[in-house]
Structure formats: C-alpha cells, structure tokens
C-alpha atoms as a PDB file:
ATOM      1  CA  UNK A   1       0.676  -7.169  -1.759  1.00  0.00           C
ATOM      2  CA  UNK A   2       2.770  -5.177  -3.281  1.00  0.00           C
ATOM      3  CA  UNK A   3       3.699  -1.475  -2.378  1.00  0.00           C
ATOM      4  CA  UNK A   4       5.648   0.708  -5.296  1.00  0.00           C
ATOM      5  CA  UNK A   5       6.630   3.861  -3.369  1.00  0.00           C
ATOM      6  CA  UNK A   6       7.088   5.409   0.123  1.00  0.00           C
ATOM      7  CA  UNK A   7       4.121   7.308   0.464  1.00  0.00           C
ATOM      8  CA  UNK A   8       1.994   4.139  -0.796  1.00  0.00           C
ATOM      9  CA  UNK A   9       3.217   2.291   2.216  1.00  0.00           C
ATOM     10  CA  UNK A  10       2.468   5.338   4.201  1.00  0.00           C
ATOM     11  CA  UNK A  11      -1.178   5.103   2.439  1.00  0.00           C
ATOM     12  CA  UNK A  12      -1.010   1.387   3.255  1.00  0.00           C
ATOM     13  CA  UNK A  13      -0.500   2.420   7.312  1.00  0.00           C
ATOM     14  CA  UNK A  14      -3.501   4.880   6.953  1.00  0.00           C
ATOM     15  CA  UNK A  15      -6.335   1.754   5.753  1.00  0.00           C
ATOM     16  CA  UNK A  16      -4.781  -0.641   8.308  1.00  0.00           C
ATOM     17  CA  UNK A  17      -5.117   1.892  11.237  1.00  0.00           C
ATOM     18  CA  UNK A  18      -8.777   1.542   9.980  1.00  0.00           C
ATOM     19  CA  UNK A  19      -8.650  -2.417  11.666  1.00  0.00           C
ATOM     20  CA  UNK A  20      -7.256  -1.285  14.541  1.00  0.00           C
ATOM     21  CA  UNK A  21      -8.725  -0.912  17.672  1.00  0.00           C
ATOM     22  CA  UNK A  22      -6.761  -0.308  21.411  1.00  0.00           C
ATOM     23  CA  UNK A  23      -5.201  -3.249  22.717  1.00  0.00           C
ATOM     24  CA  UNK A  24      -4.242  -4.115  19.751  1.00  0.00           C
ATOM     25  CA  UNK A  25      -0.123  -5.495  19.499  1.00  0.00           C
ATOM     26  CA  UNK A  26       1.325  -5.066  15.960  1.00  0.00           C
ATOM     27  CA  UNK A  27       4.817  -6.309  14.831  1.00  0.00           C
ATOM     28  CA  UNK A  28       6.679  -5.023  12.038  1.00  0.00           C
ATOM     29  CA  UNK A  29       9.534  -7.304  10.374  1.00  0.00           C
ATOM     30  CA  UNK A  30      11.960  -6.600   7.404  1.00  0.00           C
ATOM     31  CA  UNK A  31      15.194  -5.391   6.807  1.00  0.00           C
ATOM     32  CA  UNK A  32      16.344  -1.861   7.384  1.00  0.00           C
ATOM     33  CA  UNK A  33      15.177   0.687   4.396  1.00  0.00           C
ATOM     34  CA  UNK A  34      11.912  -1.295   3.913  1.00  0.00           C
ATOM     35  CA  UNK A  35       9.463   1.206   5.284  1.00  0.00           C
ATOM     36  CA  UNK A  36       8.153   0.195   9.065  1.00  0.00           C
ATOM     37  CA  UNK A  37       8.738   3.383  10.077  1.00  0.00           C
ATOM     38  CA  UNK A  38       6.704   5.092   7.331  1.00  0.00           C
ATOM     39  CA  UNK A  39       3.923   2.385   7.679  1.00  0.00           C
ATOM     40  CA  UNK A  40       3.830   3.444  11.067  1.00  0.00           C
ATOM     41  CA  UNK A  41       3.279   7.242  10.155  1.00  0.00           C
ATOM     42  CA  UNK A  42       0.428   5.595   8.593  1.00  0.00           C
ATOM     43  CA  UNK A  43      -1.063   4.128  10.933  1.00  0.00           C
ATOM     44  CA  UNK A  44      -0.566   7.223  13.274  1.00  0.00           C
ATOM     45  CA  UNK A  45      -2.775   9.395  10.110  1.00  0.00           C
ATOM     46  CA  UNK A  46      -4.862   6.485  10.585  1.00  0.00           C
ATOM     47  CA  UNK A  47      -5.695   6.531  14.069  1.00  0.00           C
ATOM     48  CA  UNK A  48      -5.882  10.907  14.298  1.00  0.00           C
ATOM     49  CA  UNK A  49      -2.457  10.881  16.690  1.00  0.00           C
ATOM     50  CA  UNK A  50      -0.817  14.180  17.248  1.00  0.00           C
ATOM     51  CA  UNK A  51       2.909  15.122  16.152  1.00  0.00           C
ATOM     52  CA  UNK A  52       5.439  13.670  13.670  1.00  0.00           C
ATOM     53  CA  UNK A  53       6.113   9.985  14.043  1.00  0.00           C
ATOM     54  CA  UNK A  54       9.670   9.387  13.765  1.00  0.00           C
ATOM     55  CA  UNK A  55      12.049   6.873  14.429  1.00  0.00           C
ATOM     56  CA  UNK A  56      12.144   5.851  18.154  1.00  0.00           C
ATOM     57  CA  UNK A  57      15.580   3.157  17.707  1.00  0.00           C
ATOM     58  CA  UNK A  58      17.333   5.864  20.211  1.00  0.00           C
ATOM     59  CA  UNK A  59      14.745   6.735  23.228  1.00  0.00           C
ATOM     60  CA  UNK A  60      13.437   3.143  22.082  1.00  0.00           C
ATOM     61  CA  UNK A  61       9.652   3.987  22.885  1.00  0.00           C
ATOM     62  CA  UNK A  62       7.146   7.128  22.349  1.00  0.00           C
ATOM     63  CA  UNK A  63       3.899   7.667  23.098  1.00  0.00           C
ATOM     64  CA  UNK A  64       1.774   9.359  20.639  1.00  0.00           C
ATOM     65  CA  UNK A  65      -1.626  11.122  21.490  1.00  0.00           C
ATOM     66  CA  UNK A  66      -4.530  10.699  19.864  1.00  0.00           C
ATOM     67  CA  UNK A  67      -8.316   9.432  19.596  1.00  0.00           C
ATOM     68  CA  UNK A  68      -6.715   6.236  19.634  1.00  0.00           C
ATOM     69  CA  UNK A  69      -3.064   6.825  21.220  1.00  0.00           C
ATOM     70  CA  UNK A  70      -0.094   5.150  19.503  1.00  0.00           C
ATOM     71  CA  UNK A  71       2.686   3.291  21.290  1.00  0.00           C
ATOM     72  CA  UNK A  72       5.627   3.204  18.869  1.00  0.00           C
ATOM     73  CA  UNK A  73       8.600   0.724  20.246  1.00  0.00           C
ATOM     74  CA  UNK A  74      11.747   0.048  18.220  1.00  0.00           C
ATOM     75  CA  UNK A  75      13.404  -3.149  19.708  1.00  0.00           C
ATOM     76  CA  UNK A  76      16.321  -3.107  17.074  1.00  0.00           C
ATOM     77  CA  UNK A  77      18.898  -1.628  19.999  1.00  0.00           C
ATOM     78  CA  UNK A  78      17.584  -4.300  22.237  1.00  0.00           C
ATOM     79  CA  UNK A  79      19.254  -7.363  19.841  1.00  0.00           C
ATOM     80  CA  UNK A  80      22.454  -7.278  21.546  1.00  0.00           C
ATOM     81  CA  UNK A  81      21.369  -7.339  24.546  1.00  0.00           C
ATOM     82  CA  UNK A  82      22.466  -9.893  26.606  1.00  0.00           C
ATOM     83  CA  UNK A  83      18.426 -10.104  27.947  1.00  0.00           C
ATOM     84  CA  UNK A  84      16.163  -8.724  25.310  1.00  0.00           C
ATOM     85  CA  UNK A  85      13.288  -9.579  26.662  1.00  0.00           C
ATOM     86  CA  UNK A  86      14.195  -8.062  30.379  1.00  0.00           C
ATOM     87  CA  UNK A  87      14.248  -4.512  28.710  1.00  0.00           C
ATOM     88  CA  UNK A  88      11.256  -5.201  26.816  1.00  0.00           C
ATOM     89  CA  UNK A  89       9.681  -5.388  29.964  1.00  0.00           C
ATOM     90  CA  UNK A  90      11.284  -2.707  31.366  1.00  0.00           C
ATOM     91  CA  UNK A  91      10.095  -0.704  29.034  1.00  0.00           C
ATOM     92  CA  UNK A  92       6.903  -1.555  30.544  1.00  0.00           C
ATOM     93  CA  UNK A  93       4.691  -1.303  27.011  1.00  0.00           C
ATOM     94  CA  UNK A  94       1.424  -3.376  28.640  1.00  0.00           C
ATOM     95  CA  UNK A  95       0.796  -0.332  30.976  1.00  0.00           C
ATOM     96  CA  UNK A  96      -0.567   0.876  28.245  1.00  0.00           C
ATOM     97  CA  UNK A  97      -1.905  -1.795  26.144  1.00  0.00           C
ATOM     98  CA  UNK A  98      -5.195  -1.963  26.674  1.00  0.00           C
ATOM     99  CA  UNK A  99      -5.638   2.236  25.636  1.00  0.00           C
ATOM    100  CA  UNK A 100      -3.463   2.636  22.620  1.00  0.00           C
ATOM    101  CA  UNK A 101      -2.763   0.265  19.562  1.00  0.00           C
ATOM    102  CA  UNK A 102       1.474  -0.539  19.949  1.00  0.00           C
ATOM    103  CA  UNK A 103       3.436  -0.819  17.236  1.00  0.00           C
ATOM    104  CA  UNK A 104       7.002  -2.405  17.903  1.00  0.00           C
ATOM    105  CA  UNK A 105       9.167  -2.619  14.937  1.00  0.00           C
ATOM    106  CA  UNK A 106      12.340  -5.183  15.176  1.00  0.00           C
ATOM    107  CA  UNK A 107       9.551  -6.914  17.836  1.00  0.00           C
ATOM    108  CA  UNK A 108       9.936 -10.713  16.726  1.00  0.00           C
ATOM    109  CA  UNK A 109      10.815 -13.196  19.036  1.00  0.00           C
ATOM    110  CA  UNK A 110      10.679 -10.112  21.651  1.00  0.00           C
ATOM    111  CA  UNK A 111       7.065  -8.909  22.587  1.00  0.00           C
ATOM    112  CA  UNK A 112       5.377 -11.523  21.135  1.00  0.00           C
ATOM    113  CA  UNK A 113       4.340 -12.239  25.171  1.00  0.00           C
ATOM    114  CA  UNK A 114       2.597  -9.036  25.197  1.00  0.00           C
ATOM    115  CA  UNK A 115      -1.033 -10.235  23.790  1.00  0.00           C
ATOM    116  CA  UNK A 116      -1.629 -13.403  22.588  1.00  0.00           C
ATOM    117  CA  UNK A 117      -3.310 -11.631  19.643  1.00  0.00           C
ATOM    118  CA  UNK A 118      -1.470 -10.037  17.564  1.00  0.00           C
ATOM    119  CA  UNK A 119      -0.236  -9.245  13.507  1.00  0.00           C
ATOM    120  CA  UNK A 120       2.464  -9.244  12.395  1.00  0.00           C
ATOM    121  CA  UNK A 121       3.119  -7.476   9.393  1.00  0.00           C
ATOM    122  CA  UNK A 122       6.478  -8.508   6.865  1.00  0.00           C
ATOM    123  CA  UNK A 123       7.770  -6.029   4.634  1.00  0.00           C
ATOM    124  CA  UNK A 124      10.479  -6.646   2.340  1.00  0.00           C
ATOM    125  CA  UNK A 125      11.889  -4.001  -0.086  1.00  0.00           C
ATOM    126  CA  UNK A 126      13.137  -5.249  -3.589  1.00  0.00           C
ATOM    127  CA  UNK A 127      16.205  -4.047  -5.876  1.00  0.00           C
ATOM    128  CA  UNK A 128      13.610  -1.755  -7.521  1.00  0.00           C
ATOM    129  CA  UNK A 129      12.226  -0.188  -4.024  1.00  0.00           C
ATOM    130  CA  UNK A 130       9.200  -1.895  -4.277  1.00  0.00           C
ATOM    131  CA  UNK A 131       7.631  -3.408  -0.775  1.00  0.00           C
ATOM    132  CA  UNK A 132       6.188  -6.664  -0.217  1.00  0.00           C
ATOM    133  CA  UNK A 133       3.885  -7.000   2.617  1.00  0.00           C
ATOM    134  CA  UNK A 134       2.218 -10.111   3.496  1.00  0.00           C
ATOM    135  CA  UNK A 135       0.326  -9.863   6.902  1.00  0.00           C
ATOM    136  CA  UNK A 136      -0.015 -12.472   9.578  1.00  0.00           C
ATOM    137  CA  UNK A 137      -2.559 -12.900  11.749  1.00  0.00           C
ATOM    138  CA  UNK A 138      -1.855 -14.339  15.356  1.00  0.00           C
ATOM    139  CA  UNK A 139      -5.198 -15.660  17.497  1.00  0.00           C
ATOM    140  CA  UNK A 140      -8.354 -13.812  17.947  1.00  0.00           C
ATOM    141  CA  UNK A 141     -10.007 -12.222  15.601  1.00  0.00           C
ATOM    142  CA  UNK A 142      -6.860 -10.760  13.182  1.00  0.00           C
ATOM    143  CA  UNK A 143      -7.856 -13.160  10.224  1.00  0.00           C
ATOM    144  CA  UNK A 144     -11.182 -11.629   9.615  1.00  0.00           C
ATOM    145  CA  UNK A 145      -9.875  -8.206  10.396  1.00  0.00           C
ATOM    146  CA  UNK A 146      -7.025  -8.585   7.869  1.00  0.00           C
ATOM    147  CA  UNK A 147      -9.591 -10.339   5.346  1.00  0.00           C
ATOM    148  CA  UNK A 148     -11.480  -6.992   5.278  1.00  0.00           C
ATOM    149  CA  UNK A 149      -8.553  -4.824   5.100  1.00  0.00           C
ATOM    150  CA  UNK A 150      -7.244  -6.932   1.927  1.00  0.00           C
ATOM    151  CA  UNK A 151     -10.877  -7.399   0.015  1.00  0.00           C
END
C-alpha cells in the first residue's frame, strides 16, 4: 500500500490501532525518514493514549497512557551494542505486555522473542516521499486481523 504524505501515514497508524488489542507486539522496519515514528502517533490517536508521542531513540522506551496504554521502544541505539538483546531485556518491555499494545521501532532481529505473535510492519519512503508499507503477519491470528484492516 502506498502512503503519499506524512499525515496519511499518521491516518494509516489511526485504522491499524483499530486491530489492535493489548498484548499485542508490533515491529516497525525501514530506513530513517520513512515515517515509524508518525505511524506510531497513529496508532497512539488510535488507541485514545494521552500526550505527544515523540521519538523515544534517547530514553529508548515510554510509556503512554491510555484506554489501551502504548509502549513505544526505539531499539536503533541498541545496534551497536555489543549485546542487543541483553538491553532489550533490560528494558524489561514484557512487564507490560500483556496491558498495553508495544510498538518497537528498529525491533528486528531484537524483540522478536517477546510474543510469538506479532506484525511487523515495513515502510519504505521513495525519492518522491511516498511510503510503502507492506505488513507481515507473524503466528496467531495477525493474518485475519491484517486482512480486515486492508479490505
């Protein structure tokens, strides 16, 4: 799918926080400048959270309140790490896993351990600013979720 501007990723964020339901683990990939962090203001329209949604690469985590609270991780510090995974966990992100949806951009290959169900969502931005998402489903029920989200 394709996404032309900012706020239509933003808009994008909003209907898929409309899937979502606690426990749920979702990864955002794509380059810097595509627009996880805006998807994820989204989502946190979506899901009724309190306060601005910003970027969390420096305190690495924040939790947002909310009928459905929102766990927002940004693992793209944690790639030079020498144990990427060891600070994932210290970050200790399942404590509250089963109450909020979590959204952890830069998470591939990194939190993937955190629920065996999970999407993954790719964005890519093109020369023209334009944002390709495709989304991934991962065990449990994500296909038919994502099959209503996309119909």
């Amino acid at each position: 799918m394709k996404l032309r501007t900012v706020d239509d990723t933003r808009e994008f964020g909003r209907r898929l926080a409309a899937i979502l339901r606690p426990g749920d683990l979702v990864l955002l990939t794509g380059p810097l400048g595509a627009g996880k962090t805006a998807m994820v203001q989204g989502i946190g329209v979506g899901l009724h959270v309190t306060g601005p949604i910003t970027s969390p690469t420096f305190v690495i985590a924040r939790v947002h309140k909310g009928r459905t609270p929102l766990v927002h991780a940004d693992a793209y510090r944690l790639g030079d790490s020498p144990d990427p995974r060891a600070e994932i966990d210290d970050l200790d992100l399942d404590a509250s896993a089963d109450d909020a949806v979590t959204v952890v951009e830069w998470g591939a290959g990194l939190v993937e351990q955190l629920n065996d169900e999970y999407l993954q969502v790719r964005i890519d931005r093109l020369d023209d600013d334009t944002r390709v998402v495709e989304l991934v489903p991962h065990g449990g029920d994500w296909a038919a979720r994502v099959a209503r989200l996309t119909d």
